[in-house]
Protein backbone atom coordinates (compact mmCIF):
# COMPACT_ATOMS: atom_id res chain seq x y z
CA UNK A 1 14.92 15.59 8.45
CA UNK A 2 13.39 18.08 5.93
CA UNK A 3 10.29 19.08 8.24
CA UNK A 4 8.04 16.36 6.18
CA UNK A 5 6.12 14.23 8.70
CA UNK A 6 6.45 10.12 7.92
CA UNK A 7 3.82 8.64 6.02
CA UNK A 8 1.40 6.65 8.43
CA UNK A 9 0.69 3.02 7.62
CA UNK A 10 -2.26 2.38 5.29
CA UNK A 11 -3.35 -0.64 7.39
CA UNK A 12 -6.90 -0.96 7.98
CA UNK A 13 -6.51 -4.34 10.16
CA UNK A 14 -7.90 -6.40 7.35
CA UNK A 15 -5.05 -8.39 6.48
CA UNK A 16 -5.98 -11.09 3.84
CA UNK A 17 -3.50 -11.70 1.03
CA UNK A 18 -5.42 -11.77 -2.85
CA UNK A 19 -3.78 -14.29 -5.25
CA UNK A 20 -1.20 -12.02 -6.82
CA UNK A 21 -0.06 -11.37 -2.79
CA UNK A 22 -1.98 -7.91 -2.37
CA UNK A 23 -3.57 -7.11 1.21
CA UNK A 24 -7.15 -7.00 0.41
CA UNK A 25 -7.59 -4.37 2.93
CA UNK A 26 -4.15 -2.09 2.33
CA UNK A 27 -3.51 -2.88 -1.22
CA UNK A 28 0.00 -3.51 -0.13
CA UNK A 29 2.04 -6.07 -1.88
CA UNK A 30 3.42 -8.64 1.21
CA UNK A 31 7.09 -7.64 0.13
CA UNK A 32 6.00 -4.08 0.97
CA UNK A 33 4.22 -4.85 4.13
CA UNK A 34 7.61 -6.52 5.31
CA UNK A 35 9.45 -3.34 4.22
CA UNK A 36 7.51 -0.78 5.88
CA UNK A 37 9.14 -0.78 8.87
CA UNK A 38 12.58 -0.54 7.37
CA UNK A 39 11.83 2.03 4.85
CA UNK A 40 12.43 5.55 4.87
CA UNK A 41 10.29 8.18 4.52
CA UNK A 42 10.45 8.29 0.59
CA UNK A 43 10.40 4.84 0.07
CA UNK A 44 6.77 4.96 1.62
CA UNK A 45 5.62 7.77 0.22
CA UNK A 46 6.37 5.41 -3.12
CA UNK A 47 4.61 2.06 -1.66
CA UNK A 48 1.59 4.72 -0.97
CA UNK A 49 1.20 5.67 -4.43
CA UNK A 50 1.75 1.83 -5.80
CA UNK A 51 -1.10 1.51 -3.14
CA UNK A 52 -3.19 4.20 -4.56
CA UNK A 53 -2.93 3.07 -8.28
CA UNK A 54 -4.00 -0.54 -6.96
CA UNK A 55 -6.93 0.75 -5.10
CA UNK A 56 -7.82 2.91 -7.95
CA UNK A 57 -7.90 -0.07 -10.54
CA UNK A 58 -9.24 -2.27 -8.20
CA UNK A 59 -12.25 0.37 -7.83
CA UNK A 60 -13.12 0.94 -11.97
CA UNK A 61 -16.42 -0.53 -12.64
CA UNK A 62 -15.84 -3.69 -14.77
CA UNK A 63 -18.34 -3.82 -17.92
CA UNK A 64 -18.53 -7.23 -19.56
């Protein structure tokens, strides 16, 4: 190990799936809720940041 502590889960303990299968609460996808616990430390630093960008765009104010 490199000295760089795992990423912590972004679970909230809202789990409700959106249409496109995003947690509503986590903004993970369901395939990357399943492959949390298997991933390495890497691989969830990259679901974080597809995480982010989804919270990010879910945030923009939406003008008509």
């Amino acid at each position: 190990m490199n000295g760089e502590r795992e990423p912590e889960s972004p679970c909230i303990s809202v789990c409700l799936l959106d249409e496109q299968d995003i947690c509503v609460g986590c903004y993970r996808s369901a395939e990357e809720i399943t492959d949390w616990f298997m991933a390495d430390a890497a691989e969830k630093r990259e679901i974080l940041a597809r995480c982010s960008a989804r919270r990010d765009a879910a945030e923009k104010v939406k003008l008509r």
